[in-house]
PDB file of N, CA and C in Angstrom:
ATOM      1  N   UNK A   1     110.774 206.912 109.279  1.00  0.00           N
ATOM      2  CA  UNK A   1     111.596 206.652 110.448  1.00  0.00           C
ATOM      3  C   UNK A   1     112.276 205.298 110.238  1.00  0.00           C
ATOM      4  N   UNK A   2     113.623 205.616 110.562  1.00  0.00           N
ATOM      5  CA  UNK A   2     114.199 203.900 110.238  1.00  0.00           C
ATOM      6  C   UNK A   2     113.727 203.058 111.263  1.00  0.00           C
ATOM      7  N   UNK A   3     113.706 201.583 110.940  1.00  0.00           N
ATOM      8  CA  UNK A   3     113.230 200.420 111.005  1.00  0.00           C
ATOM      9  C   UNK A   3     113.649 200.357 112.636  1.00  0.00           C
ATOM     10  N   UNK A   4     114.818 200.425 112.618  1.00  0.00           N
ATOM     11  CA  UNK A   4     115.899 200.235 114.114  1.00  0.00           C
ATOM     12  C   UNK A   4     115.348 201.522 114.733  1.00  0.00           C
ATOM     13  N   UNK A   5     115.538 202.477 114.871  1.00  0.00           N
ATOM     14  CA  UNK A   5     114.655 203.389 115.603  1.00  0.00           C
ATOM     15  C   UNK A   5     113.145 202.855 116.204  1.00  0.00           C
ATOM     16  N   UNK A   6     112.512 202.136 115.282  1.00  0.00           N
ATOM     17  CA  UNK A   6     110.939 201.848 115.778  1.00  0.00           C
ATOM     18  C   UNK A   6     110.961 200.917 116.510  1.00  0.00           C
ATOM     19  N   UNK A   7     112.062 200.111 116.487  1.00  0.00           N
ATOM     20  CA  UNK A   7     111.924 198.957 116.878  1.00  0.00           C
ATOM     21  C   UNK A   7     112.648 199.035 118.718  1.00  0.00           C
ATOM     22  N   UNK A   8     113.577 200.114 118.779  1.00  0.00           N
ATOM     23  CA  UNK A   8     113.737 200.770 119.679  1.00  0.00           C
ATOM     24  C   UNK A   8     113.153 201.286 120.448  1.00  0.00           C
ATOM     25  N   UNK A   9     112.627 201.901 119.997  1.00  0.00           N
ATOM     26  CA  UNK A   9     111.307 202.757 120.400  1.00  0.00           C
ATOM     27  C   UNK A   9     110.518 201.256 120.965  1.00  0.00           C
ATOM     28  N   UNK A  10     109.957 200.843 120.535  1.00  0.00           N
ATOM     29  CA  UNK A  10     108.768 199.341 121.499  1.00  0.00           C
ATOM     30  C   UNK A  10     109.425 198.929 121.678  1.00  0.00           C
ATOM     31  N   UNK A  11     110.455 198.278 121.829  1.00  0.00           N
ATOM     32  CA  UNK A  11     111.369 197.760 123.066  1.00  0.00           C
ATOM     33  C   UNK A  11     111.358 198.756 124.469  1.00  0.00           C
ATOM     34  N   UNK A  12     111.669 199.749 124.324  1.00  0.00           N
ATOM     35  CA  UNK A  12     111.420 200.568 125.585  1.00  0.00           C
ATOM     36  C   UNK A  12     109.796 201.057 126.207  1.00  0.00           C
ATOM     37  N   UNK A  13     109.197 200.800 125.252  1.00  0.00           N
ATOM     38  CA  UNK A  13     108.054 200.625 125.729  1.00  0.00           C
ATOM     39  C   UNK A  13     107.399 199.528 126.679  1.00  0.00           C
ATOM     40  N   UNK A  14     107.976 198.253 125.480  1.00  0.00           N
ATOM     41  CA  UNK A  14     107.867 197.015 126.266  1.00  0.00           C
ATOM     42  C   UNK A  14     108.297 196.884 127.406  1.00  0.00           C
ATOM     43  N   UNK A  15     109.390 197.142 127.387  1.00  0.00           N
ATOM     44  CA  UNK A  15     110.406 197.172 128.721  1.00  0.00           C
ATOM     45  C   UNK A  15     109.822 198.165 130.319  1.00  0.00           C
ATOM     46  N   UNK A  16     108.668 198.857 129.624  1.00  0.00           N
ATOM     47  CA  UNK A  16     108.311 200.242 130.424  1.00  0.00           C
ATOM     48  C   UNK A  16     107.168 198.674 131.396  1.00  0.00           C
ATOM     49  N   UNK A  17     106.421 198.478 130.247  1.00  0.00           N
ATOM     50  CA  UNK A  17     105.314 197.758 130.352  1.00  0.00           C
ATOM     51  C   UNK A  17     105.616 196.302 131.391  1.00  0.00           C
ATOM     52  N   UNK A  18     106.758 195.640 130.969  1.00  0.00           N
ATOM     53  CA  UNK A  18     107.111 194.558 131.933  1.00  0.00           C
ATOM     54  C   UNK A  18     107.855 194.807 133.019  1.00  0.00           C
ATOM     55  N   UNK A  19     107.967 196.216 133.246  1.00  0.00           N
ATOM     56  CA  UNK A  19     108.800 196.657 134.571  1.00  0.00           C
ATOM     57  C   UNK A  19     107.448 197.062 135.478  1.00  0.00           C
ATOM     58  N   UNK A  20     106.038 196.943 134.939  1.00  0.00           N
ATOM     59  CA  UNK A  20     104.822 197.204 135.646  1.00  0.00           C
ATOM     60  C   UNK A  20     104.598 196.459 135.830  1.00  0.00           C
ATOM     61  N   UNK A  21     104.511 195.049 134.786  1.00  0.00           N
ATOM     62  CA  UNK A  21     103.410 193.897 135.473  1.00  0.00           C
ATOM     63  C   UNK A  21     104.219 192.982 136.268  1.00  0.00           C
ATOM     64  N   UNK A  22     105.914 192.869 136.316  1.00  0.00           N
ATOM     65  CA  UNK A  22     106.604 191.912 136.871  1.00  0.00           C
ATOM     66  C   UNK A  22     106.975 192.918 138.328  1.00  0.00           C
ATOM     67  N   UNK A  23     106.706 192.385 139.633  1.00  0.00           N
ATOM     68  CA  UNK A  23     106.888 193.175 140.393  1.00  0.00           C
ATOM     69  C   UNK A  23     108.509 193.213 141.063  1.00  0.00           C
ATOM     70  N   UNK A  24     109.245 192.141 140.340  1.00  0.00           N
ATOM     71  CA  UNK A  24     110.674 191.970 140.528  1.00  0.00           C
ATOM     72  C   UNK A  24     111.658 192.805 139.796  1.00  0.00           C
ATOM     73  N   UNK A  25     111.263 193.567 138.466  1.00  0.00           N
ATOM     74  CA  UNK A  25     111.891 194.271 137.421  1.00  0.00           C
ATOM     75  C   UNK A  25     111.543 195.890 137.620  1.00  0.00           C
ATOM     76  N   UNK A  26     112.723 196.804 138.151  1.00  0.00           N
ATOM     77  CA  UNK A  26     112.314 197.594 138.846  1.00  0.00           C
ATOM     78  C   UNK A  26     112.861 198.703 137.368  1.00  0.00           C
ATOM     79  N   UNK A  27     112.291 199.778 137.087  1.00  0.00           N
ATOM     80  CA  UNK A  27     112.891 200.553 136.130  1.00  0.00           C
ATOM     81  C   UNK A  27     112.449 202.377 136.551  1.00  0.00           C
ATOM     82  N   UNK A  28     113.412 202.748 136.326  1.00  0.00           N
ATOM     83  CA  UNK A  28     113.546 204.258 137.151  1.00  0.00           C
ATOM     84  C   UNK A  28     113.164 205.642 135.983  1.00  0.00           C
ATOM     85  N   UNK A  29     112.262 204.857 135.445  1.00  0.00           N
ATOM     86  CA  UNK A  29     111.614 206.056 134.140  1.00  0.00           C
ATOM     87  C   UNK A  29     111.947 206.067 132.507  1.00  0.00           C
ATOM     88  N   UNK A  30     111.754 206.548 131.543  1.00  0.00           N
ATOM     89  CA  UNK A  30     111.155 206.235 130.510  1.00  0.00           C
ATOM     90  C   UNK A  30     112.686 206.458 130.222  1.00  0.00           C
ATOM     91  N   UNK A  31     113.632 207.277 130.501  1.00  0.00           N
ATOM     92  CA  UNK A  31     115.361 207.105 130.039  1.00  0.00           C
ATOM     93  C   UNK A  31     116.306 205.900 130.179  1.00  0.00           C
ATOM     94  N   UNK A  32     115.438 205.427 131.351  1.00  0.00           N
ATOM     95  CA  UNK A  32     116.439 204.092 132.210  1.00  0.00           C
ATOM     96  C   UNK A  32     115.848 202.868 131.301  1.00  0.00           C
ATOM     97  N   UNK A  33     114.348 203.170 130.578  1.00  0.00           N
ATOM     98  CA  UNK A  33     113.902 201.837 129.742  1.00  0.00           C
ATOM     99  C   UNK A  33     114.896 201.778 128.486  1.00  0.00           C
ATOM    100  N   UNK A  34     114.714 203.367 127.469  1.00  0.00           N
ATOM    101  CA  UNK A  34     115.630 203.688 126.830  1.00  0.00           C
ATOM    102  C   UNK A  34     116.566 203.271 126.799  1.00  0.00           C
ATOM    103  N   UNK A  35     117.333 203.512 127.769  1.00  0.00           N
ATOM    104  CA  UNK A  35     119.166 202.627 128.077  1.00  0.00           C
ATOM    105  C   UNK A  35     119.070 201.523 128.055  1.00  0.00           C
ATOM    106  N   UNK A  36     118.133 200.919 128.287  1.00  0.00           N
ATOM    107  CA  UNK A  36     117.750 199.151 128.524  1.00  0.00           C
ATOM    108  C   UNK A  36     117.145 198.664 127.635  1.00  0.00           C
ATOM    109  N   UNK A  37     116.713 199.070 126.351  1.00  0.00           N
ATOM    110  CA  UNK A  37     116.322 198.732 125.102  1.00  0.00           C
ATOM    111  C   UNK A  37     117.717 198.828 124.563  1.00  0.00           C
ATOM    112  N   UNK A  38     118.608 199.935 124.277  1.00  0.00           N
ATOM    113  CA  UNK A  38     119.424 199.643 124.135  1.00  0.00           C
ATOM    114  C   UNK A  38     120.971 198.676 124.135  1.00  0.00           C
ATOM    115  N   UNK A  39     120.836 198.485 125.392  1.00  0.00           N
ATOM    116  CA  UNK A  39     121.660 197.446 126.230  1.00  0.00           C
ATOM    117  C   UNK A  39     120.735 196.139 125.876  1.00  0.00           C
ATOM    118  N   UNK A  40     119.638 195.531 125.594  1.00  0.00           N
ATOM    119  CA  UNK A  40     119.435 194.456 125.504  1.00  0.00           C
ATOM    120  C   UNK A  40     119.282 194.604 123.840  1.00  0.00           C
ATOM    121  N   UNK A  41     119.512 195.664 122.933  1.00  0.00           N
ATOM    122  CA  UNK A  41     120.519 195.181 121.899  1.00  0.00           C
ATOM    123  C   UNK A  41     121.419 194.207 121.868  1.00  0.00           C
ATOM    124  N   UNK A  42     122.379 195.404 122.073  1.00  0.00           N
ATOM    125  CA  UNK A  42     123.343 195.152 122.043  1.00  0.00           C
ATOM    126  C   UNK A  42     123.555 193.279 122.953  1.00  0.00           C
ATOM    127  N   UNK A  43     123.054 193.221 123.597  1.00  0.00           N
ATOM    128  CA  UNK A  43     123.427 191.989 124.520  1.00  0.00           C
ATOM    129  C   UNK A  43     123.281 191.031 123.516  1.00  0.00           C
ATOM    130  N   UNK A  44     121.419 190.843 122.708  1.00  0.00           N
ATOM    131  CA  UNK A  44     120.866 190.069 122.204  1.00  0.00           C
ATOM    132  C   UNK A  44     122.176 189.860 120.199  1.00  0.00           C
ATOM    133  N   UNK A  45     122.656 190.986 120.330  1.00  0.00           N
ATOM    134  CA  UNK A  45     123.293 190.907 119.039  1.00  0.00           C
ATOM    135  C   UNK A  45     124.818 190.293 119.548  1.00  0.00           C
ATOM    136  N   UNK A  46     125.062 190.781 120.536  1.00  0.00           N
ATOM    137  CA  UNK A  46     126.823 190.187 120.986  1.00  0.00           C
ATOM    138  C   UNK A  46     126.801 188.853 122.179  1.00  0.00           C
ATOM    139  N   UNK A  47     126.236 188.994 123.341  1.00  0.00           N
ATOM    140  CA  UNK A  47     125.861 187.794 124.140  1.00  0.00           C
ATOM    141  C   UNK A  47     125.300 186.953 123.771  1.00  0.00           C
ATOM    142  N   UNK A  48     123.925 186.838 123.507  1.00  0.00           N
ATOM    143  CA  UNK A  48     123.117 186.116 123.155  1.00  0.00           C
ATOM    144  C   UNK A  48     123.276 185.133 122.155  1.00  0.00           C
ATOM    145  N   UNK A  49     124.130 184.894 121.225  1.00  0.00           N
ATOM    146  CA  UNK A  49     124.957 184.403 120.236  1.00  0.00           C
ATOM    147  C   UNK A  49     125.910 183.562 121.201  1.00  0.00           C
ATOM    148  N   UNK A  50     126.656 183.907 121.507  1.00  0.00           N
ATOM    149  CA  UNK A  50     127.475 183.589 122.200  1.00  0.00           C
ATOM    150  C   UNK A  50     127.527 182.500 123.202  1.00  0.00           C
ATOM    151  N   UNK A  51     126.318 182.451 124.029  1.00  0.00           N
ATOM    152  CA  UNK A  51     125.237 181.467 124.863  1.00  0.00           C
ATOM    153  C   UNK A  51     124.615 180.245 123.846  1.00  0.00           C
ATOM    154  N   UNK A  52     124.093 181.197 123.373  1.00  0.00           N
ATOM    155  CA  UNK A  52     123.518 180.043 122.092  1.00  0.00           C
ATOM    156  C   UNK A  52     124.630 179.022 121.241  1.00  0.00           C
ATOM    157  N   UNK A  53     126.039 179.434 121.813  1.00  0.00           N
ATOM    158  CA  UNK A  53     126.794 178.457 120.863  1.00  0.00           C
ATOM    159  C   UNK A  53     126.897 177.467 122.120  1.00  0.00           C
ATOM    160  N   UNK A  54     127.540 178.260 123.361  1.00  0.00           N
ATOM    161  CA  UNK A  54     127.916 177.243 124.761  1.00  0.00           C
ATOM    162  C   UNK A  54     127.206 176.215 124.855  1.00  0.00           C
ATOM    163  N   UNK A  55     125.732 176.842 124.677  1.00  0.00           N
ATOM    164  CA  UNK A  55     124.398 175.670 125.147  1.00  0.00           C
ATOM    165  C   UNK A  55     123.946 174.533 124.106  1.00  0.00           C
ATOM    166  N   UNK A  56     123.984 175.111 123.248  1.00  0.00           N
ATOM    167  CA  UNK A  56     123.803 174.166 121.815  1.00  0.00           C
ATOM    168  C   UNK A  56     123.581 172.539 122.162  1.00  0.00           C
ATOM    169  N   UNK A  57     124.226 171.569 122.936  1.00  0.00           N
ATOM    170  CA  UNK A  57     123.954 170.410 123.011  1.00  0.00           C
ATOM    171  C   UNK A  57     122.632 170.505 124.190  1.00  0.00           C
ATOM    172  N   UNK A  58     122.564 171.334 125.334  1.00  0.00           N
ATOM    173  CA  UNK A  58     121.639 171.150 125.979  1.00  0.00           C
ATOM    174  C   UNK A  58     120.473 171.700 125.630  1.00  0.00           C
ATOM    175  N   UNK A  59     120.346 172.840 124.590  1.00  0.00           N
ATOM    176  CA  UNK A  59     119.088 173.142 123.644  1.00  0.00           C
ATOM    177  C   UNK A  59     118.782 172.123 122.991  1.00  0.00           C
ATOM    178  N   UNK A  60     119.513 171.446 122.638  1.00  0.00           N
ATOM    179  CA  UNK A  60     118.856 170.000 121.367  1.00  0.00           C
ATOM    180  C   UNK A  60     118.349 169.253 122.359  1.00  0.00           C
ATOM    181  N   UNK A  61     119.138 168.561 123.420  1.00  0.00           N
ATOM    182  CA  UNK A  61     118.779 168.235 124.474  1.00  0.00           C
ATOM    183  C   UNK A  61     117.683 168.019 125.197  1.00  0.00           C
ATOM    184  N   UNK A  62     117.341 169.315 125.260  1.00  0.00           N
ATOM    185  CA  UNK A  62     115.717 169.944 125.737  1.00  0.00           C
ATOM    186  C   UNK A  62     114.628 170.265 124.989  1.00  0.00           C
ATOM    187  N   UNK A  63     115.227 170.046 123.614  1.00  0.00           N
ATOM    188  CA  UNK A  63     114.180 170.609 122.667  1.00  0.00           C
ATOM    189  C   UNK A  63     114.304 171.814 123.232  1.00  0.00           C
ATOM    190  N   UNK A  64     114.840 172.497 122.890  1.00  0.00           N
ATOM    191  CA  UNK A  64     114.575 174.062 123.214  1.00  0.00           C
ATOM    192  C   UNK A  64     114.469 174.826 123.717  1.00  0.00           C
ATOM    193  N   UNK A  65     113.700 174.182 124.848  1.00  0.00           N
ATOM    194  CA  UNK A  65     113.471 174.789 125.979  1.00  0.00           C
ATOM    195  C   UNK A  65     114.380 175.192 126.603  1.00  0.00           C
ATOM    196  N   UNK A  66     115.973 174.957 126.787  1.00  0.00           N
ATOM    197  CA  UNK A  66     116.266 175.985 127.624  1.00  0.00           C
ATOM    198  C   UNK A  66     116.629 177.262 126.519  1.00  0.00           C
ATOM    199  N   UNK A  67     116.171 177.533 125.873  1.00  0.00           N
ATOM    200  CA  UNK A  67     116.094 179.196 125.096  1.00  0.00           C
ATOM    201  C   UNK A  67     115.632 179.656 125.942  1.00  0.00           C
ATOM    202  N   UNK A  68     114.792 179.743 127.013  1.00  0.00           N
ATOM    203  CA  UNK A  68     114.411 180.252 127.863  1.00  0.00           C
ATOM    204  C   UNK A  68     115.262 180.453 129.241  1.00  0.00           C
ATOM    205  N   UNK A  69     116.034 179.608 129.030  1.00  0.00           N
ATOM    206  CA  UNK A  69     116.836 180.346 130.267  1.00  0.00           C
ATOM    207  C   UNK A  69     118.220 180.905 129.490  1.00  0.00           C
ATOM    208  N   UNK A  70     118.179 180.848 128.316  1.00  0.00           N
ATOM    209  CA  UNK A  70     119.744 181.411 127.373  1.00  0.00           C
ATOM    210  C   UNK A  70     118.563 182.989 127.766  1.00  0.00           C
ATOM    211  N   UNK A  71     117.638 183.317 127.513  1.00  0.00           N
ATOM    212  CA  UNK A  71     116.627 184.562 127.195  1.00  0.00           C
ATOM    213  C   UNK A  71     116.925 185.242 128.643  1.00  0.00           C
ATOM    214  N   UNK A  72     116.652 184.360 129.635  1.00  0.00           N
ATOM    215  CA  UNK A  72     116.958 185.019 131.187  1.00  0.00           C
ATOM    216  C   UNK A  72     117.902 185.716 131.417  1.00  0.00           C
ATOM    217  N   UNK A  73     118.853 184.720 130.839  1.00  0.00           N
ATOM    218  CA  UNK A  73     120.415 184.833 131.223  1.00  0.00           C
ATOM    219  C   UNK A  73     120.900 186.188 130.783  1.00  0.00           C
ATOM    220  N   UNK A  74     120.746 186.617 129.346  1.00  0.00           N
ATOM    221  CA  UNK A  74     120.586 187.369 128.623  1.00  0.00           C
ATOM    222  C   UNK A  74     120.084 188.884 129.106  1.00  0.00           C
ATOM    223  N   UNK A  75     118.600 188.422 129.523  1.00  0.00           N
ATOM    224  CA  UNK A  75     117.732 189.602 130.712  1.00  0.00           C
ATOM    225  C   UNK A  75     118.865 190.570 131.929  1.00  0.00           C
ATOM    226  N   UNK A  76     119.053 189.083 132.332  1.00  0.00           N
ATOM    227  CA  UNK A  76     119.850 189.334 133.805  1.00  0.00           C
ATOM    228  C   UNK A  76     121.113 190.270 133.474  1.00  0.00           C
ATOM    229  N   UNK A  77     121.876 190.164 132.539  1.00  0.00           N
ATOM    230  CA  UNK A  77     122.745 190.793 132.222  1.00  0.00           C
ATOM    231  C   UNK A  77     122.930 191.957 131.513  1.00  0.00           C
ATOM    232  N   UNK A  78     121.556 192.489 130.852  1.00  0.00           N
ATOM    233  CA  UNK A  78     120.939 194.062 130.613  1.00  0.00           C
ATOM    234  C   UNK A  78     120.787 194.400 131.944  1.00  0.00           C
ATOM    235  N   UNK A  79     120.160 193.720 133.026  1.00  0.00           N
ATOM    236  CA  UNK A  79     119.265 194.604 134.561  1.00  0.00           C
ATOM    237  C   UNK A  79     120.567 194.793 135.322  1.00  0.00           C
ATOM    238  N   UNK A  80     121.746 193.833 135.243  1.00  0.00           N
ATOM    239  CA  UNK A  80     122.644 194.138 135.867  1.00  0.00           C
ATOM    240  C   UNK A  80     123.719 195.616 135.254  1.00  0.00           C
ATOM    241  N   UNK A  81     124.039 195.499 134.213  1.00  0.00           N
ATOM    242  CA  UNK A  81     124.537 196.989 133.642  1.00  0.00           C
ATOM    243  C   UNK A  81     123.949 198.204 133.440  1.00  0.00           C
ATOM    244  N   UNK A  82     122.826 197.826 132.953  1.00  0.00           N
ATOM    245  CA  UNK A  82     122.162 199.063 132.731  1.00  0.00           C
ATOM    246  C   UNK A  82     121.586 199.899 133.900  1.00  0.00           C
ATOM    247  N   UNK A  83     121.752 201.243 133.692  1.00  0.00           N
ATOM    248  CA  UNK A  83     121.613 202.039 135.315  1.00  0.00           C
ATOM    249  C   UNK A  83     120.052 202.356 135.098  1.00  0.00           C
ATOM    250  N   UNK A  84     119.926 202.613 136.013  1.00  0.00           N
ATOM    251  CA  UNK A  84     117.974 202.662 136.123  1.00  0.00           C
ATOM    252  C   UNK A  84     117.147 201.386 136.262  1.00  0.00           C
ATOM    253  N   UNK A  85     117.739 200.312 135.558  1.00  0.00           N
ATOM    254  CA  UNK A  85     116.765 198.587 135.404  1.00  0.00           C
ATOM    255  C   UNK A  85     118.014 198.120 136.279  1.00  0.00           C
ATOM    256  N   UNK A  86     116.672 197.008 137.062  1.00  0.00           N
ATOM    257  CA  UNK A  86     117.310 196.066 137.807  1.00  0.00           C
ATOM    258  C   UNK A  86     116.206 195.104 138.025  1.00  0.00           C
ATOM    259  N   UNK A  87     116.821 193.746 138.393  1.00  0.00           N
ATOM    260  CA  UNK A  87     116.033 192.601 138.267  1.00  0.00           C
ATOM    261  C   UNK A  87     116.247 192.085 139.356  1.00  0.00           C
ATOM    262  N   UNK A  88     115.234 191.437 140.394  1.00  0.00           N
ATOM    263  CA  UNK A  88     115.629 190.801 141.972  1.00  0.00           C
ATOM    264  C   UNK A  88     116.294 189.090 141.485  1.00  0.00           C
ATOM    265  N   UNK A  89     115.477 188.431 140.759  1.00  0.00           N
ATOM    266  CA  UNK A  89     115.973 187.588 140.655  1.00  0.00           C
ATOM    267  C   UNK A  89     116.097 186.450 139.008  1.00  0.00           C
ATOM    268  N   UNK A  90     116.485 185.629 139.269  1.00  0.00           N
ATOM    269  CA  UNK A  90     116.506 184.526 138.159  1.00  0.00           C
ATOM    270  C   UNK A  90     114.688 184.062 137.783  1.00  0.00           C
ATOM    271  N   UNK A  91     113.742 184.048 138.388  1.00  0.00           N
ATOM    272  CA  UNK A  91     112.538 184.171 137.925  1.00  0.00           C
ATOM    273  C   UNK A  91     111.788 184.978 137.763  1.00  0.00           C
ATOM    274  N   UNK A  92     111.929 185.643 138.166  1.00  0.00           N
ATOM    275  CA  UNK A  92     111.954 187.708 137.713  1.00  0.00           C
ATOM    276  C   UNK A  92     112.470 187.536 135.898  1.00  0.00           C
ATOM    277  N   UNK A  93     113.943 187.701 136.423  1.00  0.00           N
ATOM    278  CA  UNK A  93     114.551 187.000 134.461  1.00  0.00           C
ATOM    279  C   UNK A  93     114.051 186.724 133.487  1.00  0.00           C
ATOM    280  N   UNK A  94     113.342 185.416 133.751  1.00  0.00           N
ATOM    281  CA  UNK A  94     112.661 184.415 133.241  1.00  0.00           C
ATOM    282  C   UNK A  94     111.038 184.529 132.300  1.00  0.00           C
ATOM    283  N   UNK A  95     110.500 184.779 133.900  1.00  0.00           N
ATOM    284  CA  UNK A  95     108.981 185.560 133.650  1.00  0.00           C
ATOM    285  C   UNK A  95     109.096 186.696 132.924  1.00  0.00           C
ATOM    286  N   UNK A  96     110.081 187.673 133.071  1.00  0.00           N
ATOM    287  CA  UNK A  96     110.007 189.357 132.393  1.00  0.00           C
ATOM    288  C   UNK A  96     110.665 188.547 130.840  1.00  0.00           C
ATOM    289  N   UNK A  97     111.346 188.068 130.634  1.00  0.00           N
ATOM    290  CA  UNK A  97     111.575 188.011 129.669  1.00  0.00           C
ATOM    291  C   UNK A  97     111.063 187.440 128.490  1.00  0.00           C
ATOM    292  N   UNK A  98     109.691 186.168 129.072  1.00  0.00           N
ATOM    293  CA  UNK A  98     108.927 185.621 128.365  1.00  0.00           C
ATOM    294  C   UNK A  98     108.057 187.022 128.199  1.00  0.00           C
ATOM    295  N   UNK A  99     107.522 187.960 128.811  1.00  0.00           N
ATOM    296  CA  UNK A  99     106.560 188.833 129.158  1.00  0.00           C
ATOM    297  C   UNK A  99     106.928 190.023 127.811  1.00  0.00           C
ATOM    298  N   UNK A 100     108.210 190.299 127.981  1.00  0.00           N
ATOM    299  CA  UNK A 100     109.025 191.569 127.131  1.00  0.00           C
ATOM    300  C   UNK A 100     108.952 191.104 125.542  1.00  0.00           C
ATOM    301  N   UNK A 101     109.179 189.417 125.389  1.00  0.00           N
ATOM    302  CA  UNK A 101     109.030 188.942 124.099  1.00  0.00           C
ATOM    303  C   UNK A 101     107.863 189.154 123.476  1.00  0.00           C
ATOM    304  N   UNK A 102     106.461 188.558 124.098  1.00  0.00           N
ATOM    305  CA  UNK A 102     105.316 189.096 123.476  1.00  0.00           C
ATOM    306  C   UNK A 102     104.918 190.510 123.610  1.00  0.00           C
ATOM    307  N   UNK A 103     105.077 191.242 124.542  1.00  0.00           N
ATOM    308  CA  UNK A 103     104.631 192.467 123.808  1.00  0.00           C
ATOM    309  C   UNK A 103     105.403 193.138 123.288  1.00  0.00           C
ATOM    310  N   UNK A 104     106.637 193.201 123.166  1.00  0.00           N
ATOM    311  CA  UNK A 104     107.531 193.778 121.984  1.00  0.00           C
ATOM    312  C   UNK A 104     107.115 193.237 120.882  1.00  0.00           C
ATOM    313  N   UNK A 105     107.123 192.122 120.245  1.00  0.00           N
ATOM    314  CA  UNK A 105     106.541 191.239 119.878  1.00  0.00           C
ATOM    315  C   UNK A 105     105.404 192.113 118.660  1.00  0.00           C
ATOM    316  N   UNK A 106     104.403 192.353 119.974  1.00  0.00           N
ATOM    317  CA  UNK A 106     102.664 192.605 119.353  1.00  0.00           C
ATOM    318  C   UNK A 106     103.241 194.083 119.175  1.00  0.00           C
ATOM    319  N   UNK A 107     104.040 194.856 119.485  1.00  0.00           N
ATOM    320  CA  UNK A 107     104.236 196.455 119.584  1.00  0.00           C
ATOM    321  C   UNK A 107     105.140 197.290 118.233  1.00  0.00           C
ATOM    322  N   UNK A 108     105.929 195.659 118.090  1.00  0.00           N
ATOM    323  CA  UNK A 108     106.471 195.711 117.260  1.00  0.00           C
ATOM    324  C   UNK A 108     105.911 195.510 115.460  1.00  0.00           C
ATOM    325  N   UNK A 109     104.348 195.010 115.574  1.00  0.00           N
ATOM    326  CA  UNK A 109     103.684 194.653 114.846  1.00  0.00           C
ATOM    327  C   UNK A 109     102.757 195.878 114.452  1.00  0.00           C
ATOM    328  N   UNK A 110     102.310 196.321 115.619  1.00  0.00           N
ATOM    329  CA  UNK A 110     100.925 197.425 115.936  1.00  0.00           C
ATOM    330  C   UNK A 110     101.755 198.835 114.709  1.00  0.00           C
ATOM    331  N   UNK A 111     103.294 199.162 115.469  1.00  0.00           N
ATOM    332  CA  UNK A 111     104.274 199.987 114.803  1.00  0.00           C
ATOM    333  C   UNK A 111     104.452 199.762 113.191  1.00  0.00           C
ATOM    334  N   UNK A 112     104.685 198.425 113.075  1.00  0.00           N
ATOM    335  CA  UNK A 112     104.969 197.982 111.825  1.00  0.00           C
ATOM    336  C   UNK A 112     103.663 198.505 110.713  1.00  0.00           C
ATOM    337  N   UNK A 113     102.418 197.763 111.380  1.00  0.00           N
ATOM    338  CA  UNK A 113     101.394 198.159 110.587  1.00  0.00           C
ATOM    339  C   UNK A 113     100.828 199.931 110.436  1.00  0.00           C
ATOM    340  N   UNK A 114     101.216 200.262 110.930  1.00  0.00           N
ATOM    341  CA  UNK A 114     100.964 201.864 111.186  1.00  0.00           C
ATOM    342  C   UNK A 114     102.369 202.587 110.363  1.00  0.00           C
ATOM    343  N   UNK A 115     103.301 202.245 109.897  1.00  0.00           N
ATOM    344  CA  UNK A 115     103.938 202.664 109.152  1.00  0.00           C
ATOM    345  C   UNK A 115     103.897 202.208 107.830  1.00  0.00           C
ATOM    346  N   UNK A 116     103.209 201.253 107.278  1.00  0.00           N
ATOM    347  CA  UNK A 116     103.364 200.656 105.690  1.00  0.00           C
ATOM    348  C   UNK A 116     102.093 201.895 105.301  1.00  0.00           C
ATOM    349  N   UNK A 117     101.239 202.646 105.445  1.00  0.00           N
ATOM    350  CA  UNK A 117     100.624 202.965 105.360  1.00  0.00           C
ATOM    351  C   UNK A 117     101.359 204.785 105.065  1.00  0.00           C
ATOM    352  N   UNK A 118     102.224 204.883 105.584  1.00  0.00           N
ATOM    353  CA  UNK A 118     103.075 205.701 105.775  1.00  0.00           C
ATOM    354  C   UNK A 118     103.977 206.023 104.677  1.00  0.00           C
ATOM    355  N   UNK A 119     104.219 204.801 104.546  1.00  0.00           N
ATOM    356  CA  UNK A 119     105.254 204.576 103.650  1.00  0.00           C
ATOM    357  C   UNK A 119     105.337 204.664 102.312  1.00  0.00           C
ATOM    358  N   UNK A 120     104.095 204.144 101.822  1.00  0.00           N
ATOM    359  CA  UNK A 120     103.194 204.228 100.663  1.00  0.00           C
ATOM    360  C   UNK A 120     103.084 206.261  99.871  1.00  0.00           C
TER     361      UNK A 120
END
């Protein structure tokens, strides 16, 4: 299975998973995560870049820390397009998006290791 498929695949999982534990990130079933793994592709490959150039003096700035609100910002603008996900607010954003990083993250790992084995 290609790489981008799997990785697809636990993103919408993830996404399933932080639309449970964040009670602000509302998602309307396992198609609407789908669309929203997708869409925060695409965001993270075309937006997210894009932010990251604007902010650049206030990331050095902060040491870094605001990557975390470039990450929100980012969030907010998958929950707003994508049909099925929606987000109440800017700490909703924030929290889901620190939340979506680690277990995509670990899901993306669990997947990884369960296919070299495969692969072989």
């Amino acid at each position: 299975m290609p790489q981008f498929l799997v990785t697809w695949i636990a993103t919408a999982i993830a996404l399933l998973i932080t639309g449970f534990l964040i009670p602000g990130i509302h998602i309307n079933g396992a198609a609407a995560a789908v669309v929203g793994a997708l869409f925060l592709g695409l965001g993270n490959a075309i937006v997210k870049p894009i932010l990251l150039i604007f902010t650049l003096p206030l990331t050095v700035l902060t040491l870094g820390l605001f990557l975390f609100v470039v990450n929100a910002i980012s969030f907010s603008i998958v929950g707003y397009f994508a049909p099925g996900f929606q987000i109440d607010g800017f700490l909703d954003a924030l929290v889901g998006s620190i939340i979506l990083s680690i277990i995509s993250g670990f899901l993306n790992q669990l997947f990884d290791g369960a296919s070299e084995g495969i692969d072989n």
